[in-house]
C-alpha atoms as a PDB file:
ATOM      1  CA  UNK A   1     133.986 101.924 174.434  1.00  0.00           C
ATOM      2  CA  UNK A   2     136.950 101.138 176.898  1.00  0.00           C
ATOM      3  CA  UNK A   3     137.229  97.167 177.250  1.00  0.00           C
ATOM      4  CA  UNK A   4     139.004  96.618 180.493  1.00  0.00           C
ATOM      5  CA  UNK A   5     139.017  93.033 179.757  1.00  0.00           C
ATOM      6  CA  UNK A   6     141.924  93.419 176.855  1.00  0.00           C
ATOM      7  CA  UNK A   7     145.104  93.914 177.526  1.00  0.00           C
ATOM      8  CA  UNK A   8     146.741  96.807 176.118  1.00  0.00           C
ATOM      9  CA  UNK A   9     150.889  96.650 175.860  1.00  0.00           C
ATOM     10  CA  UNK A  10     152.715  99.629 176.330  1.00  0.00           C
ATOM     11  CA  UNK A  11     156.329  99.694 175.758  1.00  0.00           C
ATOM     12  CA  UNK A  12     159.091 102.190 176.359  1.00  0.00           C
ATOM     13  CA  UNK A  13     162.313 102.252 174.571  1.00  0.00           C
ATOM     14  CA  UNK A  14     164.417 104.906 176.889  1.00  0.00           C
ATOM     15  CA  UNK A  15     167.610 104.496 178.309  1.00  0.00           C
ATOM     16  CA  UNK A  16     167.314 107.287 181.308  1.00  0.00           C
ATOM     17  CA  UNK A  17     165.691 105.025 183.887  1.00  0.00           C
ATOM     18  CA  UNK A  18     164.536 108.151 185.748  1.00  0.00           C
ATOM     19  CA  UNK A  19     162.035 109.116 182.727  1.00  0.00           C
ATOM     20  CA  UNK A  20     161.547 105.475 182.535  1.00  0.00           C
ATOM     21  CA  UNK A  21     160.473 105.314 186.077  1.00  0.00           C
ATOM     22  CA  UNK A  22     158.268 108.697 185.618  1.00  0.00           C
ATOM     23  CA  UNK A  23     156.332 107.407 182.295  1.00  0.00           C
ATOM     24  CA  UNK A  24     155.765 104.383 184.068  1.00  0.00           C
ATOM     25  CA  UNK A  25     153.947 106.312 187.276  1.00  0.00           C
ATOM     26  CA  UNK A  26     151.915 108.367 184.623  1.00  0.00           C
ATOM     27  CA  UNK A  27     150.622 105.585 182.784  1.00  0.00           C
ATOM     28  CA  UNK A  28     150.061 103.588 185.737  1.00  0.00           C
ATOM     29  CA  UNK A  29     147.653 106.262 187.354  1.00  0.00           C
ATOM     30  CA  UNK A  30     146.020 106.366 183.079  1.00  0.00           C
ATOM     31  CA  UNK A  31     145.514 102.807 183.739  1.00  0.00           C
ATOM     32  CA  UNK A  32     143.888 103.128 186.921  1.00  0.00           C
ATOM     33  CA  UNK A  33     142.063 106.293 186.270  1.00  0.00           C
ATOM     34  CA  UNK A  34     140.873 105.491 182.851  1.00  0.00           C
ATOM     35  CA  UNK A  35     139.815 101.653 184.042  1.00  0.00           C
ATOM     36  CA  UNK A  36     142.324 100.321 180.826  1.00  0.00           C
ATOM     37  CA  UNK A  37     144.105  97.392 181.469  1.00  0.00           C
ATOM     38  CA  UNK A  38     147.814  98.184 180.560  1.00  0.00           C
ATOM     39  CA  UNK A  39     150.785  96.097 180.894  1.00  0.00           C
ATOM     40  CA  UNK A  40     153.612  98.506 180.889  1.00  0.00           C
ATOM     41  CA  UNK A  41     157.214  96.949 179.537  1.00  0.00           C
ATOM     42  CA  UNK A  42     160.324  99.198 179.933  1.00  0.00           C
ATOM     43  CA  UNK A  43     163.849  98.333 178.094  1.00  0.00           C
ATOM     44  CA  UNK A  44     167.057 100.318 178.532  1.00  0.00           C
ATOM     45  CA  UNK A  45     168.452  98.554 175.831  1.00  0.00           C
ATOM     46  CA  UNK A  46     167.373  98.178 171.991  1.00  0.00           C
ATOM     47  CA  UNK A  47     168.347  94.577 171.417  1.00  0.00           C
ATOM     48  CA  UNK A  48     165.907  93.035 174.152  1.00  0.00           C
ATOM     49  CA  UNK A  49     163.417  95.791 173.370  1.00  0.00           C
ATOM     50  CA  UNK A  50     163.022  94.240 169.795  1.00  0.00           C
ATOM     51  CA  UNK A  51     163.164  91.231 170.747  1.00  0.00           C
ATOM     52  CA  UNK A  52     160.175  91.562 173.160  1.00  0.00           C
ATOM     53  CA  UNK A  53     158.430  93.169 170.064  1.00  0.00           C
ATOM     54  CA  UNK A  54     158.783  90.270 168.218  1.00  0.00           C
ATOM     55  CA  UNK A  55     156.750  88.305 171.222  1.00  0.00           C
ATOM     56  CA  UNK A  56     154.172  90.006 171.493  1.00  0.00           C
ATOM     57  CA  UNK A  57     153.422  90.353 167.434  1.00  0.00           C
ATOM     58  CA  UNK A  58     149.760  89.272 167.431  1.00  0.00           C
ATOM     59  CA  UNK A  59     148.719  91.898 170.959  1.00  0.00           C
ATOM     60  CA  UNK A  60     147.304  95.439 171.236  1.00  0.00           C
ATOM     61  CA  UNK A  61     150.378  97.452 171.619  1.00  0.00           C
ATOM     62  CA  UNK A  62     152.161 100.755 171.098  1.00  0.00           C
ATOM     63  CA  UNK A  63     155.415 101.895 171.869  1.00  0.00           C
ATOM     64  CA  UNK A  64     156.966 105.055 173.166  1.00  0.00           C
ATOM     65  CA  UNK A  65     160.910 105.711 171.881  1.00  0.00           C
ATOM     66  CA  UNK A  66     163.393 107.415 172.839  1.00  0.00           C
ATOM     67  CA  UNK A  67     165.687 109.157 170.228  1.00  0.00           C
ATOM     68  CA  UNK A  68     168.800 109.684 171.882  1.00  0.00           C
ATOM     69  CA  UNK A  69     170.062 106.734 173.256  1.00  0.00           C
ATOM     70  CA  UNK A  70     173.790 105.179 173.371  1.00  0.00           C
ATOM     71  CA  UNK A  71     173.902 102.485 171.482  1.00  0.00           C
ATOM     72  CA  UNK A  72     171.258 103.024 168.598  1.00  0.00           C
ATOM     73  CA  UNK A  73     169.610 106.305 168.402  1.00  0.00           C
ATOM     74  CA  UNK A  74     165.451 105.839 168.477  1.00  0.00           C
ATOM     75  CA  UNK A  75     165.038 106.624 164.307  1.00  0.00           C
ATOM     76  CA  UNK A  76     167.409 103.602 163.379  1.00  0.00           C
ATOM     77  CA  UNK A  77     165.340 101.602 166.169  1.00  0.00           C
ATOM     78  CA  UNK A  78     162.489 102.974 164.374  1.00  0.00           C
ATOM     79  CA  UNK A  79     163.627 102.203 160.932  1.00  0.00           C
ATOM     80  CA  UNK A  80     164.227  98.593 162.390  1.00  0.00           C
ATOM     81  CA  UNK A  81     160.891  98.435 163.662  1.00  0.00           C
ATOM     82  CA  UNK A  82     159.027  99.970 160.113  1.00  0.00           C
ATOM     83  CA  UNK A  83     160.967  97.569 157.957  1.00  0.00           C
ATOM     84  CA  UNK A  84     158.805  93.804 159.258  1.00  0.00           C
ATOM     85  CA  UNK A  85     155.983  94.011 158.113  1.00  0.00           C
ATOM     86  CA  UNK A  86     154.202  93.355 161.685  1.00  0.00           C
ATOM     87  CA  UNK A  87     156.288  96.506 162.620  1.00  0.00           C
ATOM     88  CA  UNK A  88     154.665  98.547 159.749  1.00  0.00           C
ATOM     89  CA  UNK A  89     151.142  98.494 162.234  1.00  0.00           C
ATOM     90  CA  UNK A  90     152.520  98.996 165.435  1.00  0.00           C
ATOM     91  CA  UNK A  91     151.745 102.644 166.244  1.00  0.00           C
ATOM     92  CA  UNK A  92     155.285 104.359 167.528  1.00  0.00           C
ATOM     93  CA  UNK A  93     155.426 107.676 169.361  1.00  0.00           C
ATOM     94  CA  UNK A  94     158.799 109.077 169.888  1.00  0.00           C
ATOM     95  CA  UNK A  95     159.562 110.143 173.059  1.00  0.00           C
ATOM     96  CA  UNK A  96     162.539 112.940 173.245  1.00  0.00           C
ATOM     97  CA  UNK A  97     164.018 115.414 175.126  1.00  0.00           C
ATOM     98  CA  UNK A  98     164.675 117.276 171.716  1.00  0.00           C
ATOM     99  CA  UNK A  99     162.723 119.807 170.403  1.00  0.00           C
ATOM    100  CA  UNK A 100     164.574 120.396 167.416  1.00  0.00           C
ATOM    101  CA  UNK A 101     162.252 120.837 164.340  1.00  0.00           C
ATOM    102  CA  UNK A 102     164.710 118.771 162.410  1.00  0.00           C
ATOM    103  CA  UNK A 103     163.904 115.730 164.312  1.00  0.00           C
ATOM    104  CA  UNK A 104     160.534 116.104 164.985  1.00  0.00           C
ATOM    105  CA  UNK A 105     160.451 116.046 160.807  1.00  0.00           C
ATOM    106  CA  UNK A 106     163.002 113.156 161.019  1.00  0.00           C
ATOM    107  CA  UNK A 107     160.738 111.377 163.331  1.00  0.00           C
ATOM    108  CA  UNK A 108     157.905 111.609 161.003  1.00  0.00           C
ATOM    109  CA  UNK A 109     159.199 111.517 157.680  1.00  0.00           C
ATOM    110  CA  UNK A 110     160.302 107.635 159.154  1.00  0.00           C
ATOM    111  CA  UNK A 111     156.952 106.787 159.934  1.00  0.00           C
ATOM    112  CA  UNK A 112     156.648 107.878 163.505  1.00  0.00           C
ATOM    113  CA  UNK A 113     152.632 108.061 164.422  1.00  0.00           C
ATOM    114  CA  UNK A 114     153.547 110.775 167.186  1.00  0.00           C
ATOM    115  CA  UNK A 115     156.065 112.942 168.900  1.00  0.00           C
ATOM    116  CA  UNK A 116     156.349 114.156 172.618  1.00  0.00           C
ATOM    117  CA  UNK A 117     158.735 116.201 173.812  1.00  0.00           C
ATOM    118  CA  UNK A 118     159.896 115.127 176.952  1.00  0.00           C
ATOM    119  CA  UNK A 119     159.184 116.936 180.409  1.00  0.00           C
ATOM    120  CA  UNK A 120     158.864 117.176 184.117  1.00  0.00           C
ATOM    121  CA  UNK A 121     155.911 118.602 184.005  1.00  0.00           C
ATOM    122  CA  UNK A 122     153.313 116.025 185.250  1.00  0.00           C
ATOM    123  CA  UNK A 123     150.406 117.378 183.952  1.00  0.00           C
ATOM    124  CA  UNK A 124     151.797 118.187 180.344  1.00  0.00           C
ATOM    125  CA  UNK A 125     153.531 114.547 180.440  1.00  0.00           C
ATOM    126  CA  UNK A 126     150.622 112.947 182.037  1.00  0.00           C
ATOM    127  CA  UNK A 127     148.004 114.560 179.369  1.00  0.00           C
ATOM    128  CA  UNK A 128     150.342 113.907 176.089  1.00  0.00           C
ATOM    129  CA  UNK A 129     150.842 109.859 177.202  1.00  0.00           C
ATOM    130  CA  UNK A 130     147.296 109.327 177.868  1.00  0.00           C
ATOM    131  CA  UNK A 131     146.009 111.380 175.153  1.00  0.00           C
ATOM    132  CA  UNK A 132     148.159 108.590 172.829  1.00  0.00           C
ATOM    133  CA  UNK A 133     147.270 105.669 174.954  1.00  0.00           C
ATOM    134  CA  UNK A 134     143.193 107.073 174.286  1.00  0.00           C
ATOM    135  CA  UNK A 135     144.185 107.328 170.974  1.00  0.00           C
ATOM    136  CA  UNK A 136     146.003 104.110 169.898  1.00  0.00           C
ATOM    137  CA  UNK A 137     144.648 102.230 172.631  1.00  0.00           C
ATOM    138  CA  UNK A 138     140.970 102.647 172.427  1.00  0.00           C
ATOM    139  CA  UNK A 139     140.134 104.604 169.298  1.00  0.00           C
ATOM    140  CA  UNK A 140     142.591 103.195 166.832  1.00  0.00           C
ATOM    141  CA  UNK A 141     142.595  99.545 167.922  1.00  0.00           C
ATOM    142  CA  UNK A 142     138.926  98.646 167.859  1.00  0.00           C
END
């Protein structure tokens, strides 16, 4: 089921390079535990994110977002994304410290395809990321 041959594109959208660096170890061990080959991308900034997006249209991919970030918050990146109509297929999981029912709702009702909360908590963090890299990566994309 799992084609190691086939690159796999993960990109994060966050601009706390701590939980930048900490999703990176987690899916790095996925990768190397699950035998996936991942490429893991990680932008601080929207306007490069998107842009990277744009280069890598016709790959497996998914990305992980961040909602509260300086510049643009992760739903108007989201909206951005949604509104091409390569965007429209690219599976997005929002990635927030928030656990606000109002934008978990938000996050959804703008076509998110996930939501995890963020935490220190290896284990929790390490089985929600892989459990949407399983998901999107293997499952969805085949």
């Amino acid at each position: 089921m799992k084609k190691s041959e086939d690159v796999f594109n993960v990109v994060l959208l966050d601009d706390d390079e701590e939980d930048a660096l900490l999703v990176r170890d987690v899916i790095e061990e996925y990768a190397r535990t699950s035998g996936m080959n991942i490429k893991f991308y990680s932008f601080q900034r929207s306007e490069p994110f998107q842009q990277f997006l744009q280069e890598i249209v016709e790959t497996r991919r998914m990305v992980f977002l961040d909602i509260k970030m300086p510049e643009m918050d992760g739903f108007s990146v989201l909206k951005k994304i949604r509104q091409s109509i390569s965007g429209r297929r690219i599976p997005v999981v929002m990635y927030s410290s928030s656990d606000a029912q109002s934008d978990i709702q938000r996050a959804y009702d703008n076509a998110a395809n996930g939501y995890i909360e963020k935490s220190y908590d290896l284990k929790y963090l390490s089985y929600s990321m892989s459990s949407a890299i399983e998901f999107f990566g293997v499952i969805n994309l085949q």
